[in-house]
PDB file of N, CA and C in Angstrom:
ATOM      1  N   UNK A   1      27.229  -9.524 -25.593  1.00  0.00           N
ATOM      2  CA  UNK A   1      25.948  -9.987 -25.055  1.00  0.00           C
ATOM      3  C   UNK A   1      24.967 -10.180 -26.215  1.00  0.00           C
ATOM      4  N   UNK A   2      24.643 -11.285 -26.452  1.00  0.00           N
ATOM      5  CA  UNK A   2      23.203 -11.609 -27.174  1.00  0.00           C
ATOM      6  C   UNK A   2      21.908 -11.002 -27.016  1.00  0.00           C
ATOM      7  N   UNK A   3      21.284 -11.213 -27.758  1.00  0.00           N
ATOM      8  CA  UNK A   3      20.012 -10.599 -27.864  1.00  0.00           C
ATOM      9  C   UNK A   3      18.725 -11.439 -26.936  1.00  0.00           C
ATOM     10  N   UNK A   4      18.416 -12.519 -26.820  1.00  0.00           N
ATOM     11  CA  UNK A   4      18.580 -13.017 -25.667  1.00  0.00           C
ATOM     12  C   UNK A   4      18.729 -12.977 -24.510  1.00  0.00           C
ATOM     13  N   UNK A   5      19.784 -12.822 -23.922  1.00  0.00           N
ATOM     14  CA  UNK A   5      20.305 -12.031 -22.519  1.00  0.00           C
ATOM     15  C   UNK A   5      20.093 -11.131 -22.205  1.00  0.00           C
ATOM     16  N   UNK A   6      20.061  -9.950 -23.174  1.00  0.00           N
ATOM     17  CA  UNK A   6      19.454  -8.795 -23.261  1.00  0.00           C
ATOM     18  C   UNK A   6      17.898  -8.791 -23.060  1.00  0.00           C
ATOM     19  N   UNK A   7      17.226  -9.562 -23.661  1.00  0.00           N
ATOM     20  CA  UNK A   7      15.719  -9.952 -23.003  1.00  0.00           C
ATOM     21  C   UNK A   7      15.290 -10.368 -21.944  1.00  0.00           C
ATOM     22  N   UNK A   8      15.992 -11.185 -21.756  1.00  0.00           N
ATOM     23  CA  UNK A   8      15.674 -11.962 -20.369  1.00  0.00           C
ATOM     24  C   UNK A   8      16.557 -10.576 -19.318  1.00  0.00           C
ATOM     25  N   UNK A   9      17.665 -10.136 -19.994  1.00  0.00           N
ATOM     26  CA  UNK A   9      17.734  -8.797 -18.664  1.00  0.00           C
ATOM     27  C   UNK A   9      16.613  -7.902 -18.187  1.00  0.00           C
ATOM     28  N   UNK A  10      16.243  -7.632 -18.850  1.00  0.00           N
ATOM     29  CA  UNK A  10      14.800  -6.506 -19.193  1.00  0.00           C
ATOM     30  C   UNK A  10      13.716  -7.227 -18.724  1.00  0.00           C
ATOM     31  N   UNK A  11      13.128  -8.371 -18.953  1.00  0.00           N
ATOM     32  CA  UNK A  11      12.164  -8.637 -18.529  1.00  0.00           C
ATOM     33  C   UNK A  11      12.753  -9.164 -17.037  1.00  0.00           C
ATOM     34  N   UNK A  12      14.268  -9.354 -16.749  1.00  0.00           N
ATOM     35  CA  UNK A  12      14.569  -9.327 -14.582  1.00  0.00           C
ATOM     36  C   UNK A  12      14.360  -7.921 -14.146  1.00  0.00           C
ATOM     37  N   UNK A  13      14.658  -6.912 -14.694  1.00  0.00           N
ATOM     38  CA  UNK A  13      14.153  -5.681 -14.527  1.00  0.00           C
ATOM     39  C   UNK A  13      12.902  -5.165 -14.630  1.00  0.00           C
ATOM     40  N   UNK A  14      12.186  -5.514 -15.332  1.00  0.00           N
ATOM     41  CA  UNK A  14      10.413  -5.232 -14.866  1.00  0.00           C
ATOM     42  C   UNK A  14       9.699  -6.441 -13.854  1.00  0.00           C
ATOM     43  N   UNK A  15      10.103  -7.589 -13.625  1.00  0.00           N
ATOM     44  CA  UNK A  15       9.693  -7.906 -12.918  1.00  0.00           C
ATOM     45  C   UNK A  15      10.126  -7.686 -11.459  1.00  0.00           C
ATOM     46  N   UNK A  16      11.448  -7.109 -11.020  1.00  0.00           N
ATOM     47  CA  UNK A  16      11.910  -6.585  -9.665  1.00  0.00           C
ATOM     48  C   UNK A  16      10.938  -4.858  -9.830  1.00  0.00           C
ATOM     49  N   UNK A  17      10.709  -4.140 -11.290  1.00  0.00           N
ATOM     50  CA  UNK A  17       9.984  -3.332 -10.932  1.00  0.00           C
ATOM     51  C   UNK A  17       8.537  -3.322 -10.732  1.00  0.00           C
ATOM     52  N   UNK A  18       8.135  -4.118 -11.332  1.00  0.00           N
ATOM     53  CA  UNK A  18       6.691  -4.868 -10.942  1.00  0.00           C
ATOM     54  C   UNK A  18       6.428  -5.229  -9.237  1.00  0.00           C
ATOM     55  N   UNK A  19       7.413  -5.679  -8.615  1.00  0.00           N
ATOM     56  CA  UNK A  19       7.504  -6.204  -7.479  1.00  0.00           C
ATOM     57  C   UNK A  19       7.388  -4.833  -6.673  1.00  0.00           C
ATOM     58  N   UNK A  20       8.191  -4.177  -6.930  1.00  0.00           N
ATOM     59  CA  UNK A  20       8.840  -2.699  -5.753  1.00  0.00           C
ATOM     60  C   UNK A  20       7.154  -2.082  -6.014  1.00  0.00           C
ATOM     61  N   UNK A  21       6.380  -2.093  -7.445  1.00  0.00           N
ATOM     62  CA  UNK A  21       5.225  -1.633  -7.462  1.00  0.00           C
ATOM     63  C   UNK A  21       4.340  -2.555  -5.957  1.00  0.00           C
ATOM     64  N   UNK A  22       3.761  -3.243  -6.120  1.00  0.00           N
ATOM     65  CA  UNK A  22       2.870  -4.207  -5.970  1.00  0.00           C
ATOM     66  C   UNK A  22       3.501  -4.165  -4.226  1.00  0.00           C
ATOM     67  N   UNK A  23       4.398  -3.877  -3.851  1.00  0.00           N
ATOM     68  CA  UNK A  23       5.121  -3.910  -2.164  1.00  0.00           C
ATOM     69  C   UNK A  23       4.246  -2.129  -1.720  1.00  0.00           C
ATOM     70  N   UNK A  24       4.650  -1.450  -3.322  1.00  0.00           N
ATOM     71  CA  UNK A  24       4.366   0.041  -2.568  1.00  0.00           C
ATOM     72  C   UNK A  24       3.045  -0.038  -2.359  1.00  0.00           C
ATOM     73  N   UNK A  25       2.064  -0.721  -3.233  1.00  0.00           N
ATOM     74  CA  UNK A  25       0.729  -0.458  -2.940  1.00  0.00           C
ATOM     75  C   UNK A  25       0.323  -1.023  -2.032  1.00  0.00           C
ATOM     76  N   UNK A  26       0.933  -2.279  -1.730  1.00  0.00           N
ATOM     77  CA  UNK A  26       0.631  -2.725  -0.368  1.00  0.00           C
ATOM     78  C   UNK A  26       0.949  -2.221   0.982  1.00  0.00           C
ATOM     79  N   UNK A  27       1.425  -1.506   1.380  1.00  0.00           N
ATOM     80  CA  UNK A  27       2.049  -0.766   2.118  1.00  0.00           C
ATOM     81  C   UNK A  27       1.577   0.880   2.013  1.00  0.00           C
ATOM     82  N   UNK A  28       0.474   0.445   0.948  1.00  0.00           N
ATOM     83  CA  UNK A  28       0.101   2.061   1.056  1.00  0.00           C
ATOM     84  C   UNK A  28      -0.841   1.822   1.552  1.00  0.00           C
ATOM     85  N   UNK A  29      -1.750   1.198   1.014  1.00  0.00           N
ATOM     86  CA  UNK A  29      -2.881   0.271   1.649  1.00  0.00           C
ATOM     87  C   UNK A  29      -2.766   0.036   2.876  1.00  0.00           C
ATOM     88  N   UNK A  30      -2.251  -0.542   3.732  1.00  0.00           N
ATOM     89  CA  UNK A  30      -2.332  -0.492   4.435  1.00  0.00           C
ATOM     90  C   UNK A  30      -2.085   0.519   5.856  1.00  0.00           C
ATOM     91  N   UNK A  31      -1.542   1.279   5.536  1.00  0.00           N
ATOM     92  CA  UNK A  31      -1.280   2.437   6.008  1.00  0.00           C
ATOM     93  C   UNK A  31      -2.679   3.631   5.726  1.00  0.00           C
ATOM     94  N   UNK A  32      -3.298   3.163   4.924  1.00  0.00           N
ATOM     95  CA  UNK A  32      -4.829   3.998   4.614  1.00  0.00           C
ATOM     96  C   UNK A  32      -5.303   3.244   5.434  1.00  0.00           C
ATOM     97  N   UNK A  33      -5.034   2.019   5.518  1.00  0.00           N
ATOM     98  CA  UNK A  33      -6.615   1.263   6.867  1.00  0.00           C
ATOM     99  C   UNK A  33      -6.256   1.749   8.163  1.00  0.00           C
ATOM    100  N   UNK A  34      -4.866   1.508   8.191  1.00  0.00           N
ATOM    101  CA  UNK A  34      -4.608   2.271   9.451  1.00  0.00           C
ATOM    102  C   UNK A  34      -5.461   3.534  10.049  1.00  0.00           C
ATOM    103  N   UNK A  35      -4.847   4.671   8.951  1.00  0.00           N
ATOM    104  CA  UNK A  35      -5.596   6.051   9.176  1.00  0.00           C
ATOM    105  C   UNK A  35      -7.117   5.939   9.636  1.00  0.00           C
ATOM    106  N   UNK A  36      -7.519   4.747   8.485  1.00  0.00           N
ATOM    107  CA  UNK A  36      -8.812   4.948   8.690  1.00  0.00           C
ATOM    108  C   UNK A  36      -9.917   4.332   9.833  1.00  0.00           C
ATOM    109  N   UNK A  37      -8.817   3.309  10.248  1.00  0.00           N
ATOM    110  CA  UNK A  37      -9.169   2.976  11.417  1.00  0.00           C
ATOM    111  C   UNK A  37      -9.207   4.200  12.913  1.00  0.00           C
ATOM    112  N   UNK A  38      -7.803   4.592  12.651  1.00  0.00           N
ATOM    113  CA  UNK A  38      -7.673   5.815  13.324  1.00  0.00           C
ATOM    114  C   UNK A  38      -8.520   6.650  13.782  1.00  0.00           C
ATOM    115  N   UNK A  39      -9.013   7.079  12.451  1.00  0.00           N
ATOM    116  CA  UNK A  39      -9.968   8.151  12.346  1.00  0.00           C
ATOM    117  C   UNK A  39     -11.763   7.527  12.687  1.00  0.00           C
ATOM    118  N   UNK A  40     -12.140   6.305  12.441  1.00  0.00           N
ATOM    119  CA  UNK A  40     -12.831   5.668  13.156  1.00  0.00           C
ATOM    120  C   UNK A  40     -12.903   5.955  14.918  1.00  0.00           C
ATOM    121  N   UNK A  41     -11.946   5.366  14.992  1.00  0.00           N
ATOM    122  CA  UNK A  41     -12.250   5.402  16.957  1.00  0.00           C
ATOM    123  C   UNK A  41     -11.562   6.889  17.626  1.00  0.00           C
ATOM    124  N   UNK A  42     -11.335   7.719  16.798  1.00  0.00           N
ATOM    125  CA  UNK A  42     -11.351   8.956  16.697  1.00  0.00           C
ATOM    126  C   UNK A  42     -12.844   9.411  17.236  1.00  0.00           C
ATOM    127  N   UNK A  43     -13.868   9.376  15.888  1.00  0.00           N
ATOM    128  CA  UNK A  43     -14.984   9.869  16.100  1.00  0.00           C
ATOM    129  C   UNK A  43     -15.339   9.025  17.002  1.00  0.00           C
ATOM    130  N   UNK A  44     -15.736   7.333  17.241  1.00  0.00           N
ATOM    131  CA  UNK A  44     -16.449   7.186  18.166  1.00  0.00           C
ATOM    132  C   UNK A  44     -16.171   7.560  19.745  1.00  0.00           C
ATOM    133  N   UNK A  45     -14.573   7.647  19.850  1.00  0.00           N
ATOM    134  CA  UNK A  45     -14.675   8.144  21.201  1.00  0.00           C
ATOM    135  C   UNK A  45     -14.795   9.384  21.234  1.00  0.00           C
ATOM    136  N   UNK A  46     -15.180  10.506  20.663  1.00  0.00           N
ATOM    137  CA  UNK A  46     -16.018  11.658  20.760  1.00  0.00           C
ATOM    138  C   UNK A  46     -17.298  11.300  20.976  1.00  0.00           C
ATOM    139  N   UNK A  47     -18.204  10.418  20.195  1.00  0.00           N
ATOM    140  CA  UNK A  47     -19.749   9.895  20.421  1.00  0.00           C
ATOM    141  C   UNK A  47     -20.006   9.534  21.621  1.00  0.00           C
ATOM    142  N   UNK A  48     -18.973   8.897  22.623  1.00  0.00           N
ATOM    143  CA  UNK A  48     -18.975   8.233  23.998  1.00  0.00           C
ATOM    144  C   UNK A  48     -18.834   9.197  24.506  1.00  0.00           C
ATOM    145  N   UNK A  49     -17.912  10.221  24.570  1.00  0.00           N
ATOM    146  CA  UNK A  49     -17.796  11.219  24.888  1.00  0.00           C
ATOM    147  C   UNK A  49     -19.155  12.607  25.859  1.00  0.00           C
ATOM    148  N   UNK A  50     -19.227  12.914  24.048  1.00  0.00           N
ATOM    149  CA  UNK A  50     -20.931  13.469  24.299  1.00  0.00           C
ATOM    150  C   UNK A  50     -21.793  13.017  23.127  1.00  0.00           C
ATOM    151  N   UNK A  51     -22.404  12.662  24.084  1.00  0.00           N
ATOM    152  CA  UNK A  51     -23.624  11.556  23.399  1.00  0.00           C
ATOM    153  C   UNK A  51     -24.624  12.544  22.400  1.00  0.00           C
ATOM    154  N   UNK A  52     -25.068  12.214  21.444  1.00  0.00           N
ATOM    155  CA  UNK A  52     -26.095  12.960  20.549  1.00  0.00           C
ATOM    156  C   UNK A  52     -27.165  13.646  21.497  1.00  0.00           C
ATOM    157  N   UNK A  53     -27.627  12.994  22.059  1.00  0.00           N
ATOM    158  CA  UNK A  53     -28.950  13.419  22.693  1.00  0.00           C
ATOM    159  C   UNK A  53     -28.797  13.535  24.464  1.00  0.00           C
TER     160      UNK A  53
END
C-alpha cells in the first residue's frame, strides 16, 4: 500500500468519525428539547392546576 492510500484511508476514517460525531450531537440535542419540552408542560400543567393566586 502507498502512501497515498494510506491518506486517503485516514482521512475515510475521520470523516465516517466526524459523521458518527455530528449524528451523536444531533440526537443529543434533540433529546434535550425533548426533556425540555417535557419539563415545560410539566410545570405548566401544575400552574393550571393550582393557580398562583
Amino acid at each position: 500500500m502507498d502512501h497515498s492510500q494510506i491518506i486517503l484511508d485516514l482521512f475515510s476514517q475521520m470523516q465516517a468519525t466526524a459523521d458518527d460525531i455530528k449524528r451523536t450531537c444531533q440526537d443529543t440535542r434533540e433529546r434535550l428539547g425533548q426533556q425540555r419540552r417535557s419539563s415545560h408542560d410539566q410545570a405548566q400543567e401544575t400552574l393550571d392546576r393550582r393557580p398562583l393566586l
